[in-house]
N, C-alpha and C. Protein backbone atom coordinates (compact mmCIF):
# COMPACT_ATOMS: atom_id res chain seq x y z
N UNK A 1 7.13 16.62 -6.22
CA UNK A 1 5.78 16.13 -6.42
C UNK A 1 5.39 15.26 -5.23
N UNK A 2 4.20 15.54 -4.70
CA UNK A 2 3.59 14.59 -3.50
C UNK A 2 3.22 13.02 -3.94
N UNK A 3 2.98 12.87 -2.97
CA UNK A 3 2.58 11.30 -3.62
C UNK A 3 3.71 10.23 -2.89
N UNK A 4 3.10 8.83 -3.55
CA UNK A 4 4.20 7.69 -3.15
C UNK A 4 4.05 7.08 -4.51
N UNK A 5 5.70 6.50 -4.49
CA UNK A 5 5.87 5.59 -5.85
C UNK A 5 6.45 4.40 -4.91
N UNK A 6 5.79 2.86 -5.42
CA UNK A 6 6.07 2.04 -4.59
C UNK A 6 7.07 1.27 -5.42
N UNK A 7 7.97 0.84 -4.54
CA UNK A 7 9.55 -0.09 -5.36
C UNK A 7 9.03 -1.95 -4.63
N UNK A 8 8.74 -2.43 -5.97
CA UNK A 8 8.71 -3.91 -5.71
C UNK A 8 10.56 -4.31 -5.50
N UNK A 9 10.59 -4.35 -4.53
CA UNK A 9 12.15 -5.37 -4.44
C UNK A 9 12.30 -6.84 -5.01
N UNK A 10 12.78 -6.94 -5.78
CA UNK A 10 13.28 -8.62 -6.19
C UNK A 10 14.81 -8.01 -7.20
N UNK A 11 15.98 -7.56 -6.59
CA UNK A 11 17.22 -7.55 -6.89
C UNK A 11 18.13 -8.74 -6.15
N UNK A 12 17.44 -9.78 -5.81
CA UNK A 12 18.16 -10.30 -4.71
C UNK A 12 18.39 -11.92 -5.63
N UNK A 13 19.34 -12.56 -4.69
CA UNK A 13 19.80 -13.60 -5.42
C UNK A 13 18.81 -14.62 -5.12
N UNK A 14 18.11 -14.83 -4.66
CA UNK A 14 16.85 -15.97 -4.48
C UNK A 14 17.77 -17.05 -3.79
N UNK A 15 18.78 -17.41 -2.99
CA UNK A 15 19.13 -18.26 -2.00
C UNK A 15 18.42 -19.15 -2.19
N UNK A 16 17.43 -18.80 -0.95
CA UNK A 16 17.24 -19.99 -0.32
C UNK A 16 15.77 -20.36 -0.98
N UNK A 17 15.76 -19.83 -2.22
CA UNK A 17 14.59 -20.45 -3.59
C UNK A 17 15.69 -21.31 -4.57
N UNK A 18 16.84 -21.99 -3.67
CA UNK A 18 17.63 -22.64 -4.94
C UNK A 18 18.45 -21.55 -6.09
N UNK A 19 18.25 -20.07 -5.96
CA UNK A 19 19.04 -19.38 -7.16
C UNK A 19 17.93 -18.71 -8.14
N UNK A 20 16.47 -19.15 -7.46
CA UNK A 20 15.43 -18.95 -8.74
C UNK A 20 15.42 -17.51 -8.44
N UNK A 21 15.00 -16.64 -9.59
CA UNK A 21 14.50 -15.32 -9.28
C UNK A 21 12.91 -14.99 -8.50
N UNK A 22 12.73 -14.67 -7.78
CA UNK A 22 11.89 -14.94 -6.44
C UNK A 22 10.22 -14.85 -7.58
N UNK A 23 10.75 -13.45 -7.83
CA UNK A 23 9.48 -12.60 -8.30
C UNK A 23 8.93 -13.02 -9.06
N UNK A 24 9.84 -14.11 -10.25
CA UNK A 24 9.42 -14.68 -11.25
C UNK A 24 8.76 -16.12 -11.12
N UNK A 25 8.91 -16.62 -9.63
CA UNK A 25 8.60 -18.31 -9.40
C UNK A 25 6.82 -18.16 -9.49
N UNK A 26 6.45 -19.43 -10.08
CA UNK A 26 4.73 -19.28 -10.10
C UNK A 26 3.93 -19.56 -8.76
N UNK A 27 3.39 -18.64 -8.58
CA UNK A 27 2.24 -19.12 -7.34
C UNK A 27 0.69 -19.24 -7.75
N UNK A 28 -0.23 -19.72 -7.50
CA UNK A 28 -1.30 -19.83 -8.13
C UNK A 28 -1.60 -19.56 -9.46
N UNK A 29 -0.54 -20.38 -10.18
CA UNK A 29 -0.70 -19.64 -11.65
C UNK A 29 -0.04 -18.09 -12.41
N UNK A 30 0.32 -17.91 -11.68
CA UNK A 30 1.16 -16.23 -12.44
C UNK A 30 2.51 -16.52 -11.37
N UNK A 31 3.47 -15.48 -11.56
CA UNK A 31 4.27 -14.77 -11.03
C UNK A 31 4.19 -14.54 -9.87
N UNK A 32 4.72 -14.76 -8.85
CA UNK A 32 4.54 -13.78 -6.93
C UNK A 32 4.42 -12.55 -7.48
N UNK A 33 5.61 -11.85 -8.15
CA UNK A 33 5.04 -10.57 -8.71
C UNK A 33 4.16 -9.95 -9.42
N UNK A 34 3.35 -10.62 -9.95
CA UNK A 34 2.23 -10.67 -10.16
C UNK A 34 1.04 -10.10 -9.07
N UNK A 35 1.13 -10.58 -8.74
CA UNK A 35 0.07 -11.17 -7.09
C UNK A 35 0.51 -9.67 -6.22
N UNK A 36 1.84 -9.18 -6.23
CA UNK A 36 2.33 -8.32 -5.59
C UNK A 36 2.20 -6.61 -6.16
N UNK A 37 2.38 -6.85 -7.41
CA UNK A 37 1.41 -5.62 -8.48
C UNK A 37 0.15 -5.29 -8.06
N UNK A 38 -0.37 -6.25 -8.33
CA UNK A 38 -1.87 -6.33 -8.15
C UNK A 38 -2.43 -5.64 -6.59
N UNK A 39 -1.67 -5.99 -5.77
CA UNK A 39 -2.43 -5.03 -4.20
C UNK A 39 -1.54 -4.02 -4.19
N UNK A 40 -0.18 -3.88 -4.67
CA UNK A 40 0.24 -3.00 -4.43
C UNK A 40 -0.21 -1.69 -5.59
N UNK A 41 -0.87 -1.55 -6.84
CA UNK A 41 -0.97 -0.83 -7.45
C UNK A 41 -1.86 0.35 -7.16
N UNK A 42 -2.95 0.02 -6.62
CA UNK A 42 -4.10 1.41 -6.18
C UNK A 42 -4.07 1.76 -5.09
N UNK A 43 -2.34 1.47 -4.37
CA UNK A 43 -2.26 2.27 -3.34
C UNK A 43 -1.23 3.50 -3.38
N UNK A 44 -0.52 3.49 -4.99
CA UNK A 44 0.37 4.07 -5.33
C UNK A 44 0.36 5.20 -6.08
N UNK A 45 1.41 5.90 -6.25
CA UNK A 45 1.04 7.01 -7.53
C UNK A 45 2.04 6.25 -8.57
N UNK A 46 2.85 5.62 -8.26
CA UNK A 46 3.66 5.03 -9.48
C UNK A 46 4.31 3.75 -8.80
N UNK A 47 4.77 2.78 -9.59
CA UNK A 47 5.42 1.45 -9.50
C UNK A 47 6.74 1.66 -10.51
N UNK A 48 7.88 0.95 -9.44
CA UNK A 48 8.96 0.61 -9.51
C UNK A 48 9.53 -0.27 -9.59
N UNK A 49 10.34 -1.43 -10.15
CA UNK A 49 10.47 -2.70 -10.12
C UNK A 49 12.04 -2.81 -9.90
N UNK A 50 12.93 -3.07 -8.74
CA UNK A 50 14.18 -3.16 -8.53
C UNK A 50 14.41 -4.50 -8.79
N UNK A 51 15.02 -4.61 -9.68
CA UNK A 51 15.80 -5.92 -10.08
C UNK A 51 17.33 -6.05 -10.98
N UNK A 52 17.97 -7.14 -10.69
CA UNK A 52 19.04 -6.61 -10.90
C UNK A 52 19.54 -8.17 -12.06
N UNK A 53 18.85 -8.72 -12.50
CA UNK A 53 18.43 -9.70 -13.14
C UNK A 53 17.16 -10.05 -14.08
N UNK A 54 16.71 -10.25 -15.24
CA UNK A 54 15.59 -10.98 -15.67
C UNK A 54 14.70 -9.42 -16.14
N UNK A 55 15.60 -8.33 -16.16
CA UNK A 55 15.02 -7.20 -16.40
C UNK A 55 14.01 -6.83 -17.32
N UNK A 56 14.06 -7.07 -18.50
CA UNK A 56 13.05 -7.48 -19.97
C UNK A 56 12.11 -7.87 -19.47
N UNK A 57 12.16 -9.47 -18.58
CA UNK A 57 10.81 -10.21 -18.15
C UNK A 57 9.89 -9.54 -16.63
N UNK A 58 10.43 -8.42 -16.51
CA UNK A 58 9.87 -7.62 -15.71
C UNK A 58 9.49 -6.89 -16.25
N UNK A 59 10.12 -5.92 -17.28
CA UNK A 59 9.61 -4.74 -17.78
C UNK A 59 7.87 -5.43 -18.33
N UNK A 60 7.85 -6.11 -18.84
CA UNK A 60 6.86 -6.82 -19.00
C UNK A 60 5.39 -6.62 -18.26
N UNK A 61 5.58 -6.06 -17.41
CA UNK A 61 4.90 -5.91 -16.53
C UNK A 61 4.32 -4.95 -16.06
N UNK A 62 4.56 -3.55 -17.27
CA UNK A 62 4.90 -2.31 -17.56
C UNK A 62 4.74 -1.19 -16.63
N UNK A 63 6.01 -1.67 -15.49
CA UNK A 63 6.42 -0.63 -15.18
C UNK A 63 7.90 -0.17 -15.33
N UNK A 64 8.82 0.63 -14.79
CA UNK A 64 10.16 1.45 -14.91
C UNK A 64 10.84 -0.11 -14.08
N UNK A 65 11.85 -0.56 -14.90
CA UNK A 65 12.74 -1.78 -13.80
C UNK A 65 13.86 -0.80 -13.67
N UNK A 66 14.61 -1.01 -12.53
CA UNK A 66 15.60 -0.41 -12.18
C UNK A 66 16.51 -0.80 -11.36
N UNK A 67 18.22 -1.40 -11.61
CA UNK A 67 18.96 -2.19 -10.92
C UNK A 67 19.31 -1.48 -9.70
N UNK A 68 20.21 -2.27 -8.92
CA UNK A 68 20.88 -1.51 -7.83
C UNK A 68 22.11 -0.29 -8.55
N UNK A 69 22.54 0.54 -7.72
CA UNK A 69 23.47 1.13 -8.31
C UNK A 69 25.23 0.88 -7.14
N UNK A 70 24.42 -0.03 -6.57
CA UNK A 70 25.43 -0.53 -5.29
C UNK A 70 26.11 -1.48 -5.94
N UNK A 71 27.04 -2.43 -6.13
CA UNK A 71 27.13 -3.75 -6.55
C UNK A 71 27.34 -4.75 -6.06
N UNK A 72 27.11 -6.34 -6.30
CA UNK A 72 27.72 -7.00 -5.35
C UNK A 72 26.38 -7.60 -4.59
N UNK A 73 24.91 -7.54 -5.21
CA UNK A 73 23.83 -7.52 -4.89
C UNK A 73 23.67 -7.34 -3.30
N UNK A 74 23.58 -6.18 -3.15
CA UNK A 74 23.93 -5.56 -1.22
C UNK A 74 22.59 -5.37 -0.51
N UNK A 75 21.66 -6.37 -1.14
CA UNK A 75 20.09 -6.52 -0.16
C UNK A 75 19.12 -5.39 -0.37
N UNK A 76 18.32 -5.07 0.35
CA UNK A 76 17.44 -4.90 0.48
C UNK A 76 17.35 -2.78 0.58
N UNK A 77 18.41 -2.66 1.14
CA UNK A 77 19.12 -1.51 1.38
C UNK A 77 19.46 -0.41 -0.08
N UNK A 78 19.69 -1.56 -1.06
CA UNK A 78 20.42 -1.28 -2.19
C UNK A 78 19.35 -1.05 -3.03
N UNK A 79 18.54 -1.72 -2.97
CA UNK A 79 17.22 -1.40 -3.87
C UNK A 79 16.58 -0.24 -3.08
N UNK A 80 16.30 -0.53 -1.87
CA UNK A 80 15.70 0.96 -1.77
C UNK A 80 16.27 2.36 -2.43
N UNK A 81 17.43 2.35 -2.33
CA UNK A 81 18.58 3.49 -3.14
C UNK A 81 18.63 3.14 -4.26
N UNK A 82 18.13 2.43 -5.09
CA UNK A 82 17.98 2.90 -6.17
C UNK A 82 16.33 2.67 -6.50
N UNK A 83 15.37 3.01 -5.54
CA UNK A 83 13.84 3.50 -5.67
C UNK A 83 13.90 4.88 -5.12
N UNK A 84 14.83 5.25 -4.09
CA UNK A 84 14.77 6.77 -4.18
C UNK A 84 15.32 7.56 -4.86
N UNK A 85 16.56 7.33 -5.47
CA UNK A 85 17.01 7.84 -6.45
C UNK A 85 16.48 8.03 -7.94
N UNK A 86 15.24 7.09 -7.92
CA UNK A 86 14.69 6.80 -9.34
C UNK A 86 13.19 7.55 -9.24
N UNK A 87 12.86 7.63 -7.98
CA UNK A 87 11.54 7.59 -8.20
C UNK A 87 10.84 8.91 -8.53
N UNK A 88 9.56 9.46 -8.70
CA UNK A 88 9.02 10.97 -9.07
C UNK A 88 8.56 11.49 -7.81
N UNK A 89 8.18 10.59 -6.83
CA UNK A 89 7.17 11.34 -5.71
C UNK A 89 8.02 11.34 -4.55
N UNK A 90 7.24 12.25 -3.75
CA UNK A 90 8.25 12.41 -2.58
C UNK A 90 8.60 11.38 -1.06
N UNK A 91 7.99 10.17 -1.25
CA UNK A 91 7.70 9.03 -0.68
C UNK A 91 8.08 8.14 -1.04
N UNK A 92 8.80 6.90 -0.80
CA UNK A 92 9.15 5.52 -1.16
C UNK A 92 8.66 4.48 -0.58
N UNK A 93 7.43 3.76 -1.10
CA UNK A 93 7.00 2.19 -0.61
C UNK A 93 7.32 0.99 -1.10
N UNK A 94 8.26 0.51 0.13
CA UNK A 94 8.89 -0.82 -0.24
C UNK A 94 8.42 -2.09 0.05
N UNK A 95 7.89 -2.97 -0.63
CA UNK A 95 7.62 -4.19 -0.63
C UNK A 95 8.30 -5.14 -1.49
N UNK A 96 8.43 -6.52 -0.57
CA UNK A 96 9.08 -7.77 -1.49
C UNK A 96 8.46 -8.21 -2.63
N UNK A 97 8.98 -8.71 -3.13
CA UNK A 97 8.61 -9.22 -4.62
C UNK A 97 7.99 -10.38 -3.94
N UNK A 98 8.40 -11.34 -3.10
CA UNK A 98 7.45 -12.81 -2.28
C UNK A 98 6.45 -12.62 -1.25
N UNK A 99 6.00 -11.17 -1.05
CA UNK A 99 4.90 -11.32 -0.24
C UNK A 99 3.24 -11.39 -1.12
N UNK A 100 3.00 -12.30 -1.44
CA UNK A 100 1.57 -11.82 -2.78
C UNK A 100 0.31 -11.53 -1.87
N UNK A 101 0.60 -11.72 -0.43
CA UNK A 101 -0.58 -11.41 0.32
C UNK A 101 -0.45 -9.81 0.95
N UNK A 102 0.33 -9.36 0.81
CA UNK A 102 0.44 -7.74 1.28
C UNK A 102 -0.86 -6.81 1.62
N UNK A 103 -0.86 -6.24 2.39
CA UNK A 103 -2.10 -5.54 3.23
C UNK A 103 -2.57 -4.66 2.01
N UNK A 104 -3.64 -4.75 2.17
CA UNK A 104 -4.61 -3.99 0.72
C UNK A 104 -4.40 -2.12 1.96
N UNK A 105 -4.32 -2.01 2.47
CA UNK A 105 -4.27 -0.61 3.24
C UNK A 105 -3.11 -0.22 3.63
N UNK A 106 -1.82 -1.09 3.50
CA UNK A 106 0.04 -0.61 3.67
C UNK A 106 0.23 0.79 3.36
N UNK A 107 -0.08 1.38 2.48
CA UNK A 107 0.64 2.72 1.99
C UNK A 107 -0.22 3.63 3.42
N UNK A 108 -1.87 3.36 2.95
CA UNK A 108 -2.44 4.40 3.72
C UNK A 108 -2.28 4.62 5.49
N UNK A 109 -1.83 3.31 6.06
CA UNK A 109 -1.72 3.27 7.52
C UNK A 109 -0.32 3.63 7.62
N UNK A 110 0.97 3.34 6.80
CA UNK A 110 2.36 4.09 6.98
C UNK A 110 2.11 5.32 6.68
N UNK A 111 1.57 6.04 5.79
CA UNK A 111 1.21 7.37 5.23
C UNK A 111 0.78 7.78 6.74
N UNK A 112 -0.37 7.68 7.20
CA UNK A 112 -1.04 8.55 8.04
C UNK A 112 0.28 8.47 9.61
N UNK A 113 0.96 7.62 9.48
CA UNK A 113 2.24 7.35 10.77
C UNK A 113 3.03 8.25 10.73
N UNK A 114 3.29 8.30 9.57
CA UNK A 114 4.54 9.05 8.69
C UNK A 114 4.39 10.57 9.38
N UNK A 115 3.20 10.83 8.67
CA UNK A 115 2.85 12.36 9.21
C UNK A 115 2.28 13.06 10.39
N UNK A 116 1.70 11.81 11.47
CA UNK A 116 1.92 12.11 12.34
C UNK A 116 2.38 12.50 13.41
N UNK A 117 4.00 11.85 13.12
CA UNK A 117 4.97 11.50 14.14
C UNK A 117 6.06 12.60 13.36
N UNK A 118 5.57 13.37 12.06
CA UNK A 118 6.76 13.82 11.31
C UNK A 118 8.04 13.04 10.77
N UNK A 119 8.12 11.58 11.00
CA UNK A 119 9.05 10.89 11.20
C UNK A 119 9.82 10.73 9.20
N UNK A 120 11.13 10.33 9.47
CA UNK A 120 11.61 9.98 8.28
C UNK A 120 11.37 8.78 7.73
N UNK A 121 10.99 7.49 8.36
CA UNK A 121 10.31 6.40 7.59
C UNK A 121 9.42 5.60 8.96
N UNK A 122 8.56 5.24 8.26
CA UNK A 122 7.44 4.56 8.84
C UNK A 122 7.56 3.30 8.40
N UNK A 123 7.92 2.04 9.32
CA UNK A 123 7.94 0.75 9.05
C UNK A 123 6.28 -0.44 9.72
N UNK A 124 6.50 -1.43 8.95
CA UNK A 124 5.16 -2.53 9.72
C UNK A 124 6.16 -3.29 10.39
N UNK A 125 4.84 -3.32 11.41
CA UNK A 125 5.16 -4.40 12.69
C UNK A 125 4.04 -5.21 12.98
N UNK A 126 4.49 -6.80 13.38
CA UNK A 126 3.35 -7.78 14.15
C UNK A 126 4.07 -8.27 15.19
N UNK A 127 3.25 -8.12 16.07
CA UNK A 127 3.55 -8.21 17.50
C UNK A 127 5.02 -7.18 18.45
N UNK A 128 6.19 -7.79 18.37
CA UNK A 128 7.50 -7.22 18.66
C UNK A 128 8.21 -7.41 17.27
N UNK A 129 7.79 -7.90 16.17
CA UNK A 129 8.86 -7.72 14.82
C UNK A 129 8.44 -6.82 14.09
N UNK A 130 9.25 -5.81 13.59
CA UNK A 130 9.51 -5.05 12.49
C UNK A 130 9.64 -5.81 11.33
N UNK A 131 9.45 -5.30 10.41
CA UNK A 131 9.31 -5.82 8.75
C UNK A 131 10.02 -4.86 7.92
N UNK A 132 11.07 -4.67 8.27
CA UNK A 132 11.68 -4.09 7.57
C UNK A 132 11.69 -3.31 6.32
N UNK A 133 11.29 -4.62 5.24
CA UNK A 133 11.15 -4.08 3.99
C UNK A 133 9.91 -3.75 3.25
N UNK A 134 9.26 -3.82 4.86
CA UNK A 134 7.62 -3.39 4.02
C UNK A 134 7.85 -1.64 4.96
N UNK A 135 7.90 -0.69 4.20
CA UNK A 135 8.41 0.50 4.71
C UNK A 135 8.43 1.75 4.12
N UNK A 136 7.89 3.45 4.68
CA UNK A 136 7.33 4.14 3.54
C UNK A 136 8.66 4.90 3.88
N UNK A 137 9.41 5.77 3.10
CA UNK A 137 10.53 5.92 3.40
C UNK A 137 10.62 7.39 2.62
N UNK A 138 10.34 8.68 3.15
CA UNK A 138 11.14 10.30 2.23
C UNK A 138 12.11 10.46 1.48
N UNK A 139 11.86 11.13 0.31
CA UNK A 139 12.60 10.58 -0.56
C UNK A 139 14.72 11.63 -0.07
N UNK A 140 13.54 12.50 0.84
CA UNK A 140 15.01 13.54 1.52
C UNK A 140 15.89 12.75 2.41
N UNK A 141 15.40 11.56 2.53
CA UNK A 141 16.87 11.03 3.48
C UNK A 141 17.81 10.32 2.36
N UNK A 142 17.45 10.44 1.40
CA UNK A 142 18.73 9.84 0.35
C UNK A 142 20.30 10.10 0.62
N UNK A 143 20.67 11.53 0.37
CA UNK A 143 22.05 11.61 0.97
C UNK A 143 22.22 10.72 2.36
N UNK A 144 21.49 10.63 3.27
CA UNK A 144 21.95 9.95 4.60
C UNK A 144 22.26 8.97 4.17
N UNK A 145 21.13 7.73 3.38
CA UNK A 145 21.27 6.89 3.29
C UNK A 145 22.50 6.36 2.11
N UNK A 146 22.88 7.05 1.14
CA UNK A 146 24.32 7.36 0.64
C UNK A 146 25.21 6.99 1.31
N UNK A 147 25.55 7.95 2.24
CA UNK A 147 26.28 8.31 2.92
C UNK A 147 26.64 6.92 4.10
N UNK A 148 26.21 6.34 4.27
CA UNK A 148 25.84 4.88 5.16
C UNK A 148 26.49 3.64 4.43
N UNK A 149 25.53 4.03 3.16
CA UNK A 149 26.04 2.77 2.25
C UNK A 149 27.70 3.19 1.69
N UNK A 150 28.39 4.21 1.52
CA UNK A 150 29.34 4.66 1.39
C UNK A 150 30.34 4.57 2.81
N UNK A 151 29.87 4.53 3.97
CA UNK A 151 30.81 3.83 4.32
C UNK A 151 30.49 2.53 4.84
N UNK A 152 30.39 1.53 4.37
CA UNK A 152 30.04 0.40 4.20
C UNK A 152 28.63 -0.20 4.99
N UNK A 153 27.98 0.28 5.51
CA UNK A 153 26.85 -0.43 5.88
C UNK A 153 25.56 -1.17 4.82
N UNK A 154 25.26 -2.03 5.02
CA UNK A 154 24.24 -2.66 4.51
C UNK A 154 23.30 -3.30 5.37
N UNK A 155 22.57 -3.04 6.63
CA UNK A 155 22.12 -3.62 7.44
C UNK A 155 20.82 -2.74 7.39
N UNK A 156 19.26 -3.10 7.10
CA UNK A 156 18.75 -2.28 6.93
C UNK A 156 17.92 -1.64 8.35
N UNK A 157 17.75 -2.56 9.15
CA UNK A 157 18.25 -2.39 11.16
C UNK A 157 18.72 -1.52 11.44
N UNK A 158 19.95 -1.44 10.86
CA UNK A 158 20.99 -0.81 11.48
C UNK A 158 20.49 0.89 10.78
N UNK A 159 20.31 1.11 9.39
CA UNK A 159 20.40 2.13 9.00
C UNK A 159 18.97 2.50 10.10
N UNK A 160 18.03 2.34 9.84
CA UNK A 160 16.30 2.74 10.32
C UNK A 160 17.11 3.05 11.70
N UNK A 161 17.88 2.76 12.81
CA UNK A 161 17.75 3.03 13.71
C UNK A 161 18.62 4.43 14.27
N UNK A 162 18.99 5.13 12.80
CA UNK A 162 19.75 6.27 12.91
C UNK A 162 19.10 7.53 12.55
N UNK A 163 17.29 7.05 11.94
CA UNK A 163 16.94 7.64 11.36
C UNK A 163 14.94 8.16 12.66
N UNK A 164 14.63 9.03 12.02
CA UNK A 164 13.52 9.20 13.24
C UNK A 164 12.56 8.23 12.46
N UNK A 165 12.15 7.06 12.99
CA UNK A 165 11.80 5.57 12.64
C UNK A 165 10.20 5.88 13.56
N UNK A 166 9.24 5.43 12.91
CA UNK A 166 7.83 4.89 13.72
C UNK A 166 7.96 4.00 13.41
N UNK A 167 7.25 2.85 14.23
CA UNK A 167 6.94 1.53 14.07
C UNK A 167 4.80 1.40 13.22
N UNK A 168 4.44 0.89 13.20
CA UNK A 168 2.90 1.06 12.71
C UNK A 168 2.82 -0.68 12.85
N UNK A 169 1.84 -1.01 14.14
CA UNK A 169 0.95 -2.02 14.25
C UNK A 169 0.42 -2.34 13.48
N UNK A 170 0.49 -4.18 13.16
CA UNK A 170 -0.33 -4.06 11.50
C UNK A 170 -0.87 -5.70 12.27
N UNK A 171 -1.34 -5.86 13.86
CA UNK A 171 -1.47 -7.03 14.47
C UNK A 171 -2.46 -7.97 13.86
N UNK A 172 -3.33 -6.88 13.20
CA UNK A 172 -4.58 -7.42 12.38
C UNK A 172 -4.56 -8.02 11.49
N UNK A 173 -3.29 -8.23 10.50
CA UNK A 173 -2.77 -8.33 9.48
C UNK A 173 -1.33 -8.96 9.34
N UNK A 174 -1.43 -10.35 10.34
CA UNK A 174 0.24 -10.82 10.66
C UNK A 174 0.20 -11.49 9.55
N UNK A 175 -1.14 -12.20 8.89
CA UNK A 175 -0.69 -13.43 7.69
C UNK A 175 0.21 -12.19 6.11
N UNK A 176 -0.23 -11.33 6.21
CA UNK A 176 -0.37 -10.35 5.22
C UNK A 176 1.60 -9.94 4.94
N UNK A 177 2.11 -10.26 5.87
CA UNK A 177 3.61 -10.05 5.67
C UNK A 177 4.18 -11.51 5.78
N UNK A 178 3.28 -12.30 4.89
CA UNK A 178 4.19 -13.81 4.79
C UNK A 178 4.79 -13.74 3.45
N UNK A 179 6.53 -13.63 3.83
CA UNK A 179 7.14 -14.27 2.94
C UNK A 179 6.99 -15.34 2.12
N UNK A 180 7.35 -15.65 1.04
CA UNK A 180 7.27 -17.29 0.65
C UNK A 180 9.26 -17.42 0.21
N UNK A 181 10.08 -17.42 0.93
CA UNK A 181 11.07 -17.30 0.63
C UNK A 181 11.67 -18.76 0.11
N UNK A 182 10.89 -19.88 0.12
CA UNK A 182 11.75 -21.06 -0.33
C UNK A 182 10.98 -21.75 -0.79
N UNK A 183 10.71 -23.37 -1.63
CA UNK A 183 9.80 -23.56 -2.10
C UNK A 183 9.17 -24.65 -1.09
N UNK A 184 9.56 -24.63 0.03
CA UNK A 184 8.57 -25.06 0.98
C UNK A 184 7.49 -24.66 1.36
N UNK A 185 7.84 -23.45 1.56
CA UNK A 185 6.55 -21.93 2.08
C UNK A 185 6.03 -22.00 0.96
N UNK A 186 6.40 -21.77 -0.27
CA UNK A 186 5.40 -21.82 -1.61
C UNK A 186 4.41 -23.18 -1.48
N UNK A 187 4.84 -24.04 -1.54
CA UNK A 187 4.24 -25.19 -1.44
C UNK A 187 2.95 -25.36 -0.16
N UNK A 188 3.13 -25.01 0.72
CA UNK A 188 2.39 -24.89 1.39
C UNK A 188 1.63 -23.84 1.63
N UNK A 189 1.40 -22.62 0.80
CA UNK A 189 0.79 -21.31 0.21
C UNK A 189 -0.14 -22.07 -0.42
């Protein structure tokens, strides 16, 4: 089936939020994930919620939650593999559970990269940084990416650069990939 199903990532241990579950901390009154539903939904054909914790209080939110199948909570890498393994469409869009400002046009400017270049995943960039986990990803490189995490890699750098990778300028849009990873950045959000 064509299309993209987008995977909110929050499987991760929330560090350097003190241990909190990211997705679940309040920002203007709701959830980051909240905030992150909300732009990410009408760019999608379906929503995914990778979490590997607090699962119930996500489902909540009614979409499919779905843990890692890696263990050992192995980042960012690990949730993507288990959004391609889970998902219906033939596309994977990955965004953090702490970005609530995310580009209202992400799917459609990686989409149109994607198929231009023929490439296997299309990532955002501002200025010289890549963003790793904001990234549209075929759902046919799964075995590769298996196969990687099987023999031990978890670097998600490292995997993209084995793979035929576009970059997609998003210069217009640098505030739009702000993390809030600690409750400093929240605080000052």
């Amino acid at each position: 089936m064509e299309g993209i199903s987008g995977v909110v990532l929050a499987g991760g241990l929330g560090r350097r939020m003190g241990g909190l579950d990211k997705g679940l901390v309040e920002f203007r009154g709701r959830p980051l994930i909240a905030h992150v539903l909300e732009r990410l939904a009408p760019q999608v054909d379906e929503i995914l919620i990778n979490a590997n914790r607090n699962a119930d209080t996500y489902a909540r939110f009614g979409h499919r939650v779905i843990a890692d199948a890696v263990g050992g909570y192995a980042g960012p890498l690990a949730g993507l593999h288990a959004g391609l393994r889970s998902a219906t469409r033939s596309c994977v869009l990955t965004v953090p559970c702490d970005s609530p400002f995310l580009p209202l046009d992400l799917a459609a400017r990686l989409a149109r990269a994607l198929a231009a270049r023929r490439a296997d995943l299309a990532v955002a960039k501002t200025g010289n940084r890549p963003h790793p986990v904001f990234a549209l990803v075929r759902r046919a490189v799964l075995p590769h990416l298996e196969a990687f995490l099987e023999a031990g890699g978890r670097k998600i750098d490292a995997w993209y650069a084995t793979l035929a990778a576009v970059e997609v300028a998003f210069d217009d849009e640098v505030e739009a990939f702000r993390n809030l990873n600690t409750p400093e950045e929240l605080a000052q959000a």
